[in-house]
C-alpha atoms as a PDB file:
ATOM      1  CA  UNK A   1      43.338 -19.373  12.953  1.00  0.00           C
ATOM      2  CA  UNK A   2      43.226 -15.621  11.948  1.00  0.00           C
ATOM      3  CA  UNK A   3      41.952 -13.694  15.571  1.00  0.00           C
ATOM      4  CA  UNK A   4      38.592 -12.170  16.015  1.00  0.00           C
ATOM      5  CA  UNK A   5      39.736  -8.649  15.901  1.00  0.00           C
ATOM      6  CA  UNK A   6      42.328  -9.410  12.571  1.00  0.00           C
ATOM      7  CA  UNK A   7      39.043 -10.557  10.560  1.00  0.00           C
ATOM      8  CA  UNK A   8      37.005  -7.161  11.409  1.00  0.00           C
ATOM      9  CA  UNK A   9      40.406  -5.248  10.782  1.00  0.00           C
ATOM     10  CA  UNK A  10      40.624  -6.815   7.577  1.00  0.00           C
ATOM     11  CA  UNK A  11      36.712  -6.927   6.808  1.00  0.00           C
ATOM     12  CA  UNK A  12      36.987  -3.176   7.309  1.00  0.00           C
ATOM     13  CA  UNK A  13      39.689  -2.210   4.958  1.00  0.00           C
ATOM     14  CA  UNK A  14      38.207  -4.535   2.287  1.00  0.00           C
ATOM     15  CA  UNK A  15      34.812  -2.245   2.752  1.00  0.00           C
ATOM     16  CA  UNK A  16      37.206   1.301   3.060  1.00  0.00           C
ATOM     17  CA  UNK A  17      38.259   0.010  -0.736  1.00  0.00           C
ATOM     18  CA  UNK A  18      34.654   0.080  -1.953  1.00  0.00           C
ATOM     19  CA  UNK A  19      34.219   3.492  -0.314  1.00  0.00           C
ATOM     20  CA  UNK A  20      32.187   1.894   2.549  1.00  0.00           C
ATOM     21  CA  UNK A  21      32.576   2.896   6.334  1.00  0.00           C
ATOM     22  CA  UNK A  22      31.192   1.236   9.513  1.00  0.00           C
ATOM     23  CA  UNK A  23      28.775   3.266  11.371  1.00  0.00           C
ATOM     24  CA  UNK A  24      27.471   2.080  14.427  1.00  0.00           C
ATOM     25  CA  UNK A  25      24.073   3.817  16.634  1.00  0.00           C
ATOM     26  CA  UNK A  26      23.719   3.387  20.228  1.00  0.00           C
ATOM     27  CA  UNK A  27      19.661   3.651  20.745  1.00  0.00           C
ATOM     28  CA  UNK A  28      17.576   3.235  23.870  1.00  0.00           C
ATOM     29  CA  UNK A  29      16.624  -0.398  24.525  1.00  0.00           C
ATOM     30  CA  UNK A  30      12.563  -0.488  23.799  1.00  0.00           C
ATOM     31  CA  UNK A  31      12.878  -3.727  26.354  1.00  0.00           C
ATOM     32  CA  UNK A  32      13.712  -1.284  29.187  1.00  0.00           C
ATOM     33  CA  UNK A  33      10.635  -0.790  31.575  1.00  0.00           C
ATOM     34  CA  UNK A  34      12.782   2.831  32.199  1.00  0.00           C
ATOM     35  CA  UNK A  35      12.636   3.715  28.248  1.00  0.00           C
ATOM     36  CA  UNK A  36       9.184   2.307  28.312  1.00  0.00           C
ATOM     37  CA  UNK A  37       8.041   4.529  30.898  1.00  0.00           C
ATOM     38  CA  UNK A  38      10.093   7.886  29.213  1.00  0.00           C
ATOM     39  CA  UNK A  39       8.120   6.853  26.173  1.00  0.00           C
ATOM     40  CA  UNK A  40       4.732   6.852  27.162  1.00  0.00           C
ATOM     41  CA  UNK A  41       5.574  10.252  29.309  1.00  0.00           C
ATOM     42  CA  UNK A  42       6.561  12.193  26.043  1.00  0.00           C
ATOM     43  CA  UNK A  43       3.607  10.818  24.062  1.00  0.00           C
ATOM     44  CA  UNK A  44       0.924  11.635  27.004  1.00  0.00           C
ATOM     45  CA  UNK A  45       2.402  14.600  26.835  1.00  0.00           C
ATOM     46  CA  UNK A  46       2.380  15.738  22.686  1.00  0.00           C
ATOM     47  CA  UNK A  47      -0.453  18.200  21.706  1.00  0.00           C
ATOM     48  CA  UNK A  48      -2.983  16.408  19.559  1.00  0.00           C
ATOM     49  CA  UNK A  49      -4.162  20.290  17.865  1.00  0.00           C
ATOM     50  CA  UNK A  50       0.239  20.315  16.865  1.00  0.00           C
ATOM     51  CA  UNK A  51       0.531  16.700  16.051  1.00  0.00           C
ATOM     52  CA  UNK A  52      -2.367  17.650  13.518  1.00  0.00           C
ATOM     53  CA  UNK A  53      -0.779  20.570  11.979  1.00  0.00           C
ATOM     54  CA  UNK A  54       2.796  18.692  11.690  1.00  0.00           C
ATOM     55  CA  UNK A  55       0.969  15.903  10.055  1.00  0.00           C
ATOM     56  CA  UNK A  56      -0.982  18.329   7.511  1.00  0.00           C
ATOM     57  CA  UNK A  57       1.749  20.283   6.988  1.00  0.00           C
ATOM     58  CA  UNK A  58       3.815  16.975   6.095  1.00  0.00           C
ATOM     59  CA  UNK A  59       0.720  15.963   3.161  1.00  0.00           C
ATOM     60  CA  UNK A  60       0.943  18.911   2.029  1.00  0.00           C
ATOM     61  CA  UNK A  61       4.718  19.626   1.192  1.00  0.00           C
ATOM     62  CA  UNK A  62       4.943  15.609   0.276  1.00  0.00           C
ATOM     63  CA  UNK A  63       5.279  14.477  -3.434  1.00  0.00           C
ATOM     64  CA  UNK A  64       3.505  11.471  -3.606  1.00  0.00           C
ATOM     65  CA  UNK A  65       3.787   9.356  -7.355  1.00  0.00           C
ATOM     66  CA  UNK A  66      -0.251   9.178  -8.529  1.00  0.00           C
ATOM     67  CA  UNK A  67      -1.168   5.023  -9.548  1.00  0.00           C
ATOM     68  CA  UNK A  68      -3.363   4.895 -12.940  1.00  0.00           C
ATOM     69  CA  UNK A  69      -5.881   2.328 -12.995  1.00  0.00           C
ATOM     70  CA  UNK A  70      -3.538  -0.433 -13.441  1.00  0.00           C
ATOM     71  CA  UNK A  71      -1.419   0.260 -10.089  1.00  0.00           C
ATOM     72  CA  UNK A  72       1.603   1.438 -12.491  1.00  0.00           C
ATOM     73  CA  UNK A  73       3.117   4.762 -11.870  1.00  0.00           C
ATOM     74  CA  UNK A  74       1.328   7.678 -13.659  1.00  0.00           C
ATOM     75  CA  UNK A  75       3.297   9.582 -16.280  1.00  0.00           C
ATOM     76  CA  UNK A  76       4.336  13.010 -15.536  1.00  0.00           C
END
């Protein structure tokens, strides 16, 4: 039986030869009562008159696709 770590090794080069690479993200655990509390901290502490702006200015630099009647995407 081929060993764990020969398998990845191999699963890895088969992926390099379809121009593929493994990334892998480290991210704070949402379980953690310590993340948890950090959290709630930075959102207590956002600006509601700056989260309004960033969220205008977002609309209004977005391209969104317009639906015609039928729910299809508009021409254009």
């Amino acid at each position: 039986m081929v060993a764990a770590a020969e398998r990845m090794r191999s699963m890895r080069a088969r992926r390099r030869a379809q121009g593929l690479r493994e990334v892998r993200l480290v991210t704070p655990d949402p379980r953690s009562d310590a993340v948890l509390r950090r959290i709630a901290a930075q959102v207590a502490a956002l600006n509601d008159r700056d989260e309004a702006d960033a969220i205008a200015w977002i609309e209004a630099v977005s391209e969104f696709d317009e639906l015609d009647a039928s729910g299809r995407h508009a021409a254009g």
